[in-house]
C-alpha atoms as a PDB file:
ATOM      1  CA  UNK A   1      38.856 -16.170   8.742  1.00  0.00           C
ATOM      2  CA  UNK A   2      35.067 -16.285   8.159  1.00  0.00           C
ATOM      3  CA  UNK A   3      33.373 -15.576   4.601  1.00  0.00           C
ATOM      4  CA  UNK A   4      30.180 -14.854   6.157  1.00  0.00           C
ATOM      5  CA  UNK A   5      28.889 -11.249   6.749  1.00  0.00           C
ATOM      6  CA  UNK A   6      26.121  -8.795   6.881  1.00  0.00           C
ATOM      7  CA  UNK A   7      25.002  -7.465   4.351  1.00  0.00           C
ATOM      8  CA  UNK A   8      24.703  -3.378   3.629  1.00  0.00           C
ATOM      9  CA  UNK A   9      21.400  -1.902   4.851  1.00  0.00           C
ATOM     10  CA  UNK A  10      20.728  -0.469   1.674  1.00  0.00           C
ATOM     11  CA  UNK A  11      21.425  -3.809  -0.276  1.00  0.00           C
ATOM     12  CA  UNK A  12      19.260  -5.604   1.888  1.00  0.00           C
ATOM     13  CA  UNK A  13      16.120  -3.174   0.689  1.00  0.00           C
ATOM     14  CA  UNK A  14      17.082  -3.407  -2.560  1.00  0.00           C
ATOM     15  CA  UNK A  15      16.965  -7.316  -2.408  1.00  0.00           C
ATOM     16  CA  UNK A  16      13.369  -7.035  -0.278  1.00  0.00           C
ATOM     17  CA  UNK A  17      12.428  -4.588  -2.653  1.00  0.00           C
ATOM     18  CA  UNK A  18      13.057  -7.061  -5.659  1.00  0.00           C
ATOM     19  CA  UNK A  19      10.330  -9.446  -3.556  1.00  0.00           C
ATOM     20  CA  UNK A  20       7.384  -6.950  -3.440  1.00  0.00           C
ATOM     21  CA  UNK A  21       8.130  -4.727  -6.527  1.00  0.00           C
ATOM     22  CA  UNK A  22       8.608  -6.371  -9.565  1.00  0.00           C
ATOM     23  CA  UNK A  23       6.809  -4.069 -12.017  1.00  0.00           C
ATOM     24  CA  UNK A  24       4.871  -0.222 -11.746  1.00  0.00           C
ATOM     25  CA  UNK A  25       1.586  -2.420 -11.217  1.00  0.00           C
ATOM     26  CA  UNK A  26       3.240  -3.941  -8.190  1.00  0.00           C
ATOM     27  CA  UNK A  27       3.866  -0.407  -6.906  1.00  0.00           C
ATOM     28  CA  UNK A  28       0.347   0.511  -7.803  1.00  0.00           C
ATOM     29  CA  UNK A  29      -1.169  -2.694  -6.162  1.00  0.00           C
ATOM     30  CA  UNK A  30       0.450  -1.549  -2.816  1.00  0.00           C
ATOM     31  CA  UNK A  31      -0.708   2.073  -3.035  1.00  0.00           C
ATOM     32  CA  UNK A  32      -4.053   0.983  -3.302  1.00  0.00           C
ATOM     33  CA  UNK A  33      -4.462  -1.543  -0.875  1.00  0.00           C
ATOM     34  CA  UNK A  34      -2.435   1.039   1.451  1.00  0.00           C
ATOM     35  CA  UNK A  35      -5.373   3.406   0.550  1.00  0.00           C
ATOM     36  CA  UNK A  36      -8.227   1.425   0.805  1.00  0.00           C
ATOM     37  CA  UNK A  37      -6.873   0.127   4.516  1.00  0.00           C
ATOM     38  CA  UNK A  38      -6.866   4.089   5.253  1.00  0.00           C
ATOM     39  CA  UNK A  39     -10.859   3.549   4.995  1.00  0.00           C
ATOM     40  CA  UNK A  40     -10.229   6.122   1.597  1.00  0.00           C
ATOM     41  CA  UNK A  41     -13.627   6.669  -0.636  1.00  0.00           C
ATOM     42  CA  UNK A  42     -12.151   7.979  -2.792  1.00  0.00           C
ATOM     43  CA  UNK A  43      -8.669   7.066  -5.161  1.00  0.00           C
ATOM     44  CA  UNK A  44      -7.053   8.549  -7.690  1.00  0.00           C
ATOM     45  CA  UNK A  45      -4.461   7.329 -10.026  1.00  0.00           C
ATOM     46  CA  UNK A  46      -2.064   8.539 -12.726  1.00  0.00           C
ATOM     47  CA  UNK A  47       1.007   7.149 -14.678  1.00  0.00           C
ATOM     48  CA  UNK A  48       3.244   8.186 -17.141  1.00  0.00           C
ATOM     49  CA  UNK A  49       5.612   5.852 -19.570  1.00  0.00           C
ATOM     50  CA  UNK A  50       4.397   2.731 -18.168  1.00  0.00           C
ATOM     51  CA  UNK A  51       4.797   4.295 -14.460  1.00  0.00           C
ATOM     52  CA  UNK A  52       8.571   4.062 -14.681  1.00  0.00           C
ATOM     53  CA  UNK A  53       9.092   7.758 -15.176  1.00  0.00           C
ATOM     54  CA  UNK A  54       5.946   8.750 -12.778  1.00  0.00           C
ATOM     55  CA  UNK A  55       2.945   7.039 -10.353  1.00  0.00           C
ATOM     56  CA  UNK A  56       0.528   9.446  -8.620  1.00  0.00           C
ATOM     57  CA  UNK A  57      -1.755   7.917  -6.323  1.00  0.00           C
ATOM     58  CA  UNK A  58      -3.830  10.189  -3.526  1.00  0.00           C
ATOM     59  CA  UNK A  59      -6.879   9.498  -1.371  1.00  0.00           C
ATOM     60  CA  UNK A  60      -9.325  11.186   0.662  1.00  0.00           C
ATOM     61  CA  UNK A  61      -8.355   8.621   3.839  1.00  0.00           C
ATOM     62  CA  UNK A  62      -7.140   8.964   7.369  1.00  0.00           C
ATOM     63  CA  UNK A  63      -3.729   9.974   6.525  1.00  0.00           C
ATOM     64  CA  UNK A  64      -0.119   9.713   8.273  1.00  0.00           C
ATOM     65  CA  UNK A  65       0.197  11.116  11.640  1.00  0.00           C
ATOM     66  CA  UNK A  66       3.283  13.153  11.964  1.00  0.00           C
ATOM     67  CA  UNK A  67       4.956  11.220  14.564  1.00  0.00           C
ATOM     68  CA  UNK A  68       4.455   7.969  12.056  1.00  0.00           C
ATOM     69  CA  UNK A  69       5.719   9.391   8.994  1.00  0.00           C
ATOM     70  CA  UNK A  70       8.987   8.621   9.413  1.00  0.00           C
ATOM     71  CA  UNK A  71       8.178   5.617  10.299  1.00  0.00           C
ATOM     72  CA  UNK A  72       5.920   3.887   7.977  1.00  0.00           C
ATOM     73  CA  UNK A  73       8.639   3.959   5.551  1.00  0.00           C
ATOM     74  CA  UNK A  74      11.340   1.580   7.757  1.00  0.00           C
ATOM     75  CA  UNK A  75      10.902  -2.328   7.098  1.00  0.00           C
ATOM     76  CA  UNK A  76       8.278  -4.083   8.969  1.00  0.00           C
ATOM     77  CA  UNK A  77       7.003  -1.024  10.878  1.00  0.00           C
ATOM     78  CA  UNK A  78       3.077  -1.061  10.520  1.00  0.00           C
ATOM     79  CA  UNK A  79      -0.234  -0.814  12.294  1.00  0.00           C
ATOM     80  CA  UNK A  80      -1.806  -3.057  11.739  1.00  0.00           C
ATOM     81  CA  UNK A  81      -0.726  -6.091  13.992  1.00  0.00           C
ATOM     82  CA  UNK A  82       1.343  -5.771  17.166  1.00  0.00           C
ATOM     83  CA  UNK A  83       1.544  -9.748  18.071  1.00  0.00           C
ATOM     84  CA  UNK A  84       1.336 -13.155  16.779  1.00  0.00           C
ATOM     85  CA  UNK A  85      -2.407 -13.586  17.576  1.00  0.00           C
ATOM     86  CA  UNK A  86      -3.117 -10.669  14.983  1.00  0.00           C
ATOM     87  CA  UNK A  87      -1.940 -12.748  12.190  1.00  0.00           C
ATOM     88  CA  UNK A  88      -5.235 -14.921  13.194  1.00  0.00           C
ATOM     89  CA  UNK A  89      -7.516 -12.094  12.635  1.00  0.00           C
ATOM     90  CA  UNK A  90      -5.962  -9.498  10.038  1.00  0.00           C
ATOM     91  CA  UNK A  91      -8.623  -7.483   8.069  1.00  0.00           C
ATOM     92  CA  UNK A  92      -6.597  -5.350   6.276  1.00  0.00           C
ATOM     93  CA  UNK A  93      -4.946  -5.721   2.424  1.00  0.00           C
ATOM     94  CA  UNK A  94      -1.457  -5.336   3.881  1.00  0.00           C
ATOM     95  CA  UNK A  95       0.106  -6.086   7.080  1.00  0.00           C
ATOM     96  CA  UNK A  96       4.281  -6.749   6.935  1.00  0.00           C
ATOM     97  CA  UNK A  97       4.884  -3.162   6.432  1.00  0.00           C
ATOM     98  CA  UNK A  98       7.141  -3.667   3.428  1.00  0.00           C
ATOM     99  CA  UNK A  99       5.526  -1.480   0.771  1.00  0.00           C
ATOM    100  CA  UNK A 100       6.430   1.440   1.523  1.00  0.00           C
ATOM    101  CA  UNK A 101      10.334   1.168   2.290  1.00  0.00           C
ATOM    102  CA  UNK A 102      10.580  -1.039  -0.522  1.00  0.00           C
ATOM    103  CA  UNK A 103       9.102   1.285  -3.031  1.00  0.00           C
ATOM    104  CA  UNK A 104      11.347   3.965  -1.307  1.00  0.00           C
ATOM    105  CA  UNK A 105      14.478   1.878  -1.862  1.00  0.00           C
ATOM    106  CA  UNK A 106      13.957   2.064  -5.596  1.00  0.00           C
ATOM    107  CA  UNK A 107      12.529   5.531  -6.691  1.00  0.00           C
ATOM    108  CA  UNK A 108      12.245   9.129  -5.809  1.00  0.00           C
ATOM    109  CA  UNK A 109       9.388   9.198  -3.596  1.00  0.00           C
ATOM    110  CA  UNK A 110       7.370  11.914  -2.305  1.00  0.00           C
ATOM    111  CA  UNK A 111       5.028  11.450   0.002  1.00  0.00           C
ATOM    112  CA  UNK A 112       2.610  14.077   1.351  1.00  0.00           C
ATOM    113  CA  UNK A 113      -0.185  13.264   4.214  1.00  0.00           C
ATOM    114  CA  UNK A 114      -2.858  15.153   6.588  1.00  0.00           C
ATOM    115  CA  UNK A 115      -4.902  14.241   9.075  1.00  0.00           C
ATOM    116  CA  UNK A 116      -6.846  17.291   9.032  1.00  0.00           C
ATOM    117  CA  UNK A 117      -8.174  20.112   6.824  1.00  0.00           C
ATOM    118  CA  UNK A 118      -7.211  22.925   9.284  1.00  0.00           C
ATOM    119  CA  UNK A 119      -3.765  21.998  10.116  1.00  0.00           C
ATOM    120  CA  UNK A 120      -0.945  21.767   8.362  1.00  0.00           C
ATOM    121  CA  UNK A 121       0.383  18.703   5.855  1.00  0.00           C
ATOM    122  CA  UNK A 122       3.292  17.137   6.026  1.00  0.00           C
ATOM    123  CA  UNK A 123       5.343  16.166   2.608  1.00  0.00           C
ATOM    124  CA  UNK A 124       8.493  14.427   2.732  1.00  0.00           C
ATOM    125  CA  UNK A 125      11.274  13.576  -0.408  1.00  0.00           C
ATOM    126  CA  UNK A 126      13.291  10.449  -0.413  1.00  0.00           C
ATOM    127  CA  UNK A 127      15.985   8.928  -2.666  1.00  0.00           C
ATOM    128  CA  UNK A 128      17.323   5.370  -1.565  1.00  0.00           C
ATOM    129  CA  UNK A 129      14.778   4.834   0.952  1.00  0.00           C
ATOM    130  CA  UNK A 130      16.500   7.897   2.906  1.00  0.00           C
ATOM    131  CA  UNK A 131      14.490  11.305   3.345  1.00  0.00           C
ATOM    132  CA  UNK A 132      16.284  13.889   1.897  1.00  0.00           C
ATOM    133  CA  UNK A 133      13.947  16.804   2.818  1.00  0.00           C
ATOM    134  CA  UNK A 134      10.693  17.376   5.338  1.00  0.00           C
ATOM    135  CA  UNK A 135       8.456  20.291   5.475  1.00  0.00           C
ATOM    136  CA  UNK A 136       5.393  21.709   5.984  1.00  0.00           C
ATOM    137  CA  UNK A 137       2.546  22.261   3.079  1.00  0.00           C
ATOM    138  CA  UNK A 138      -1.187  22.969   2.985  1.00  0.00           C
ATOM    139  CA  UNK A 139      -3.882  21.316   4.920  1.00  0.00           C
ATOM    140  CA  UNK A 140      -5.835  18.377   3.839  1.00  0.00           C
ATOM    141  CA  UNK A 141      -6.846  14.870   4.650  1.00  0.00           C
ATOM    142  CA  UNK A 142      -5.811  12.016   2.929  1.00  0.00           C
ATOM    143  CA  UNK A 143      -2.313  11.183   1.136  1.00  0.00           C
ATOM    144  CA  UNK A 144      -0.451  11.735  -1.798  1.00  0.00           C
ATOM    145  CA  UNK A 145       2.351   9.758  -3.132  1.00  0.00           C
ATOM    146  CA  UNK A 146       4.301  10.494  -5.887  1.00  0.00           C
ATOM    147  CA  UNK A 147       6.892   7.830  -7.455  1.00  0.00           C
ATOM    148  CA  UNK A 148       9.399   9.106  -9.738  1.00  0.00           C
ATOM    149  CA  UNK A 149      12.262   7.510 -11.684  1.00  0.00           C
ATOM    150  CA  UNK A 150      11.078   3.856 -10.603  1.00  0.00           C
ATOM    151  CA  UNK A 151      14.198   1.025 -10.956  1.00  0.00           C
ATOM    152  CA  UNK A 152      16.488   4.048 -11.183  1.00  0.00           C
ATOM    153  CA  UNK A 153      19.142   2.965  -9.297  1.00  0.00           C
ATOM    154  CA  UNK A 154      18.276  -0.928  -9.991  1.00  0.00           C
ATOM    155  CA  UNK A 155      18.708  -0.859 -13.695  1.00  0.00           C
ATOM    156  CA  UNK A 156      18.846  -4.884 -13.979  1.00  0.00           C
ATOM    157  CA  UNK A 157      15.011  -4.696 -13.133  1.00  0.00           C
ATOM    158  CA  UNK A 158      14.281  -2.382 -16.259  1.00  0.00           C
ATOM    159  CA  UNK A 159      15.751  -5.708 -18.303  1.00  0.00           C
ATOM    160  CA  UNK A 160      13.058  -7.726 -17.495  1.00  0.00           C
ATOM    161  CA  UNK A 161       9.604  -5.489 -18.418  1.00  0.00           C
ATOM    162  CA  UNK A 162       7.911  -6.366 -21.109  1.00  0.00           C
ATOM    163  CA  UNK A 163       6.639  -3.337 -23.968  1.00  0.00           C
ATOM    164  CA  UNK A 164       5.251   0.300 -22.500  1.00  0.00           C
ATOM    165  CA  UNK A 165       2.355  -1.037 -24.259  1.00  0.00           C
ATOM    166  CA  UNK A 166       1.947  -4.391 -22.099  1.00  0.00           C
ATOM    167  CA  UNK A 167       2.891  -2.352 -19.020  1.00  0.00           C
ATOM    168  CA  UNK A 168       0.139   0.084 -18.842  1.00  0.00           C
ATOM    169  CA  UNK A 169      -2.374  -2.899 -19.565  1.00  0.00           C
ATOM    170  CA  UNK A 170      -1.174  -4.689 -16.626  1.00  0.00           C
ATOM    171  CA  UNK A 171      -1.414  -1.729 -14.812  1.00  0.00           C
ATOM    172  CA  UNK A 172      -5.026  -0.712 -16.303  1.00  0.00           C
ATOM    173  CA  UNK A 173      -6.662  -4.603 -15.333  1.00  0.00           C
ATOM    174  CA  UNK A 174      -4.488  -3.748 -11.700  1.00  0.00           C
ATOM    175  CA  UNK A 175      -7.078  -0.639 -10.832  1.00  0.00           C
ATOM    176  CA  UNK A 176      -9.497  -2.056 -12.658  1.00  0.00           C
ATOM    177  CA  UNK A 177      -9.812  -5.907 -10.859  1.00  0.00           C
ATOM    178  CA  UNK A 178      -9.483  -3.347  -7.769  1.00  0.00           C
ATOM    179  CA  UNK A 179     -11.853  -1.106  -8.279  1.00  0.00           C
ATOM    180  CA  UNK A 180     -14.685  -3.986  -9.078  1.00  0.00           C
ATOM    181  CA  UNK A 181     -13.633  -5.838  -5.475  1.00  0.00           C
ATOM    182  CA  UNK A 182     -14.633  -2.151  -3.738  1.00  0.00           C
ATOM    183  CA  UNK A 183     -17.615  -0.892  -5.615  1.00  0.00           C
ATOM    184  CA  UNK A 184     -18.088   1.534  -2.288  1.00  0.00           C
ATOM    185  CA  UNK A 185     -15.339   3.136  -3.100  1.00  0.00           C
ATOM    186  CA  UNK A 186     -14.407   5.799  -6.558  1.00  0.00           C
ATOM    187  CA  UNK A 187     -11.617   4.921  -8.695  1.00  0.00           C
ATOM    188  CA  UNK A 188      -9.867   7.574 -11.414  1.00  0.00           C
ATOM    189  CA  UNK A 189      -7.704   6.536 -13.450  1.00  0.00           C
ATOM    190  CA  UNK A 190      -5.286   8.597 -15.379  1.00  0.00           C
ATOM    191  CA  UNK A 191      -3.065   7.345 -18.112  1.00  0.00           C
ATOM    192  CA  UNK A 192      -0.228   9.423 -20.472  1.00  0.00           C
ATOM    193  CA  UNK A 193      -3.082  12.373 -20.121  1.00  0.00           C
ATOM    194  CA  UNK A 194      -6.076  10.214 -21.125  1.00  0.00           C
ATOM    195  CA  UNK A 195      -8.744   9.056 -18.768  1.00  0.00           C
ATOM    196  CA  UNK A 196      -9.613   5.894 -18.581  1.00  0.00           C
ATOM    197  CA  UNK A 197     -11.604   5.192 -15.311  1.00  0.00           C
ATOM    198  CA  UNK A 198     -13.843   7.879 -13.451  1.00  0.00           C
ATOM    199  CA  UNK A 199     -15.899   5.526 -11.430  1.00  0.00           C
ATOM    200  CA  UNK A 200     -18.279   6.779  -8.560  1.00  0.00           C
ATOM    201  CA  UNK A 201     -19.274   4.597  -5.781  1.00  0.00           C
ATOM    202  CA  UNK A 202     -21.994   2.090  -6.889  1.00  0.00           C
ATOM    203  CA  UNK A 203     -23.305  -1.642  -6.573  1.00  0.00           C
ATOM    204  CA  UNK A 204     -20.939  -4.814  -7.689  1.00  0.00           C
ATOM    205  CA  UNK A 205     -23.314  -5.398 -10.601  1.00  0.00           C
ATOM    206  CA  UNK A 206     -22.323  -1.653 -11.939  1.00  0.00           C
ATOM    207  CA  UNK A 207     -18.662  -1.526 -11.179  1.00  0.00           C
ATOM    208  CA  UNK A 208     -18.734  -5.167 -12.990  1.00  0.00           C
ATOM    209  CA  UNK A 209     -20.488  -3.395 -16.340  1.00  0.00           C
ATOM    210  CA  UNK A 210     -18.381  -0.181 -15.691  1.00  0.00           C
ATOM    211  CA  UNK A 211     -15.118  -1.836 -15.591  1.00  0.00           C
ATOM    212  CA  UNK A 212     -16.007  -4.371 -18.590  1.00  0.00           C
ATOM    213  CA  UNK A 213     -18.562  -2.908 -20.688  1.00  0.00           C
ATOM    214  CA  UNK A 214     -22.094  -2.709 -21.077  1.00  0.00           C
ATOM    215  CA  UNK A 215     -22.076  -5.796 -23.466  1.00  0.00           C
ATOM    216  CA  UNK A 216     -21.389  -7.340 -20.303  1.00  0.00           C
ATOM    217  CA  UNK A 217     -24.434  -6.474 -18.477  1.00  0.00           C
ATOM    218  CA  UNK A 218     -27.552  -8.658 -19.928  1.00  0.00           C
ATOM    219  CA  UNK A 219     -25.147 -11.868 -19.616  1.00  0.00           C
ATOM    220  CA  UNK A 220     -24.360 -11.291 -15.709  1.00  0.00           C
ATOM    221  CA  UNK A 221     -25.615 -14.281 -13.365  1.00  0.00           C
ATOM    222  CA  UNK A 222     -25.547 -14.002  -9.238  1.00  0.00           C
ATOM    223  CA  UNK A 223     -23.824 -16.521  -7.673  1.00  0.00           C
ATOM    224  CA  UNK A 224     -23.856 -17.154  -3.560  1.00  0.00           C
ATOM    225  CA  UNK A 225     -22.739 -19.921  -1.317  1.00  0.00           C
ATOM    226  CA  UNK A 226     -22.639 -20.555   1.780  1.00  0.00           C
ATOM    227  CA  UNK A 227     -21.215 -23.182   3.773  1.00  0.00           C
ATOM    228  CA  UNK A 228     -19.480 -23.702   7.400  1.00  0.00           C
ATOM    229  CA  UNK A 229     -20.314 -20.463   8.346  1.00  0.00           C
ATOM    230  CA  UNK A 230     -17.991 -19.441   4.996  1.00  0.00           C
ATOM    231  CA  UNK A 231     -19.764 -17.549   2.540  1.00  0.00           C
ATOM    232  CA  UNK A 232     -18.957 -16.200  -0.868  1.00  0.00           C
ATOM    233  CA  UNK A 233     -20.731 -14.412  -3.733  1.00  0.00           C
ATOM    234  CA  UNK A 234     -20.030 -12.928  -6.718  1.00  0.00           C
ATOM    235  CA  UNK A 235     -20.768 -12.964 -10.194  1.00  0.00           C
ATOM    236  CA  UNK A 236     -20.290 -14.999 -13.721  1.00  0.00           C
ATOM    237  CA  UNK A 237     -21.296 -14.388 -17.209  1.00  0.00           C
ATOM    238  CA  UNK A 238     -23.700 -17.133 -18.866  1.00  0.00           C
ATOM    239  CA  UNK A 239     -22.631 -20.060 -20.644  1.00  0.00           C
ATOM    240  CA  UNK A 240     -23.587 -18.255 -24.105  1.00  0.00           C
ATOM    241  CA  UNK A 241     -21.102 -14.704 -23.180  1.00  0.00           C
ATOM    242  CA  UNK A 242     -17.334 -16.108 -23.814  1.00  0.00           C
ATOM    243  CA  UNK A 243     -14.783 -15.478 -25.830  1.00  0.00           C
ATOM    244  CA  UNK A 244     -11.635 -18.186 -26.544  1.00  0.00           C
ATOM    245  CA  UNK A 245      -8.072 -16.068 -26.439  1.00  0.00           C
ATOM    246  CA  UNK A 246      -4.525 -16.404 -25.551  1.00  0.00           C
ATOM    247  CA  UNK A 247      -5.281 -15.172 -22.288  1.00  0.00           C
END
């Protein structure tokens, strides 16, 4: 007789999960992206406990249609490629749709989503990647996700975090590195109760000085480039603004 066999379904998300989510500011990283491909303007954030015991992240965006929401949160179910020839021209942060089942396979997730003001919202509870309950809730555009209990039934992956401390700055430069790649968009950023981002949109130059400090902003050189029809710009500090650190 054979030894080889297929695995459980719910062992197999656990193990994909383990690929994708390794830490809360993997979960956040998806969240945001996920946001930000919903064309949001607006993104706001809050964790408590290092995001293991909670992640909040809602957005002003298009929203979940109802007849996707059960959807979006199955393995490789997305919209944003349908063929091969996709993967030549993708646009978007994410594209595998993996996110969102694998965050469901390893927390209690509620997920709430409109497409319009004047109609109805739809939230939805999961444990296990499963939904456990559906229903109706009021109007708005945009969606809300709310991660609870994160590793809870993965305990191993608790193990391998480092301090609360180190956690929240991971997930702190997360938003933050985000937030200064779309200056079009406003960040908040809630952590343990205490603010630490409220940024409105603005130019790269500002998010760059709002995210680092104002010590940063007299030392701030443009760079551009462009070559091949590639181009790239951005910014550095000057030779004379550095600092030498483990890091």
């Amino acid at each position: 007789m054979g030894i080889i066999h297929e695995l459980d379904v719910n062992l197999i998300n656990k193990i994909a999960a383990g690929e994708v989510i390794e830490a809360a500011h993997s979960v956040i990283k998806e969240l945001l992206e996920n946001s930000i491909d919903a064309l949001s303007t607006q993104i706001d954030v809050q964790t408590e406990s290092a995001g293991l015991s909670q992640i909040l992240v809602s957005d002003n965006g298009t929203g979940i249609a109802e007849d996707d929401l059960e959807l979006s949160l199955r393995r490789h179910a997305t919209s944003k490629i349908q063929s091969l020839n996709d993967l030549e021209t993708v646009y978007t942060y994410g594209f595998r749709g993996e996110a969102l089942s694998s965050i469901a396979s390893v927390s209690k997730l509620k997920m709430t989503t409109g497409i319009k003001v004047d109609t109805p919202a739809i939230q939805i509870y999961c444990e296990k990647g499963q939904i456990i309950e559906r229903k109706n809730t009021a109007g708005f555009k945009g969606t809300k996700i709310e991660v609870e209990d994160l590793f809870y039934n993965t305990p191993v992956r608790r193990k391998f975090l480092k301090s609360e401390k180190a956690e929240d700055k991971k997930i702190k430069d997360r938003i933050g590195i985000t937030a200064v790649a779309n200056p079009n968009i406003g960040f908040k950023y809630i952590q343990n109760q205490k603010e630490i981002f409220n940024l409105k949109p603005e130019s790269t130059r500002e998010r760059i000085v709002s995210v680092f400090g104002d010590n940063l902003e007299n030392h701030l050189l443009e760079v551009k480039s462009e070559k091949k029809g590639l181009k790239a710009y951005g910014y550095i500090s000057d030779p004379e603004f550095y600092k030498s650190n483990r890091s």
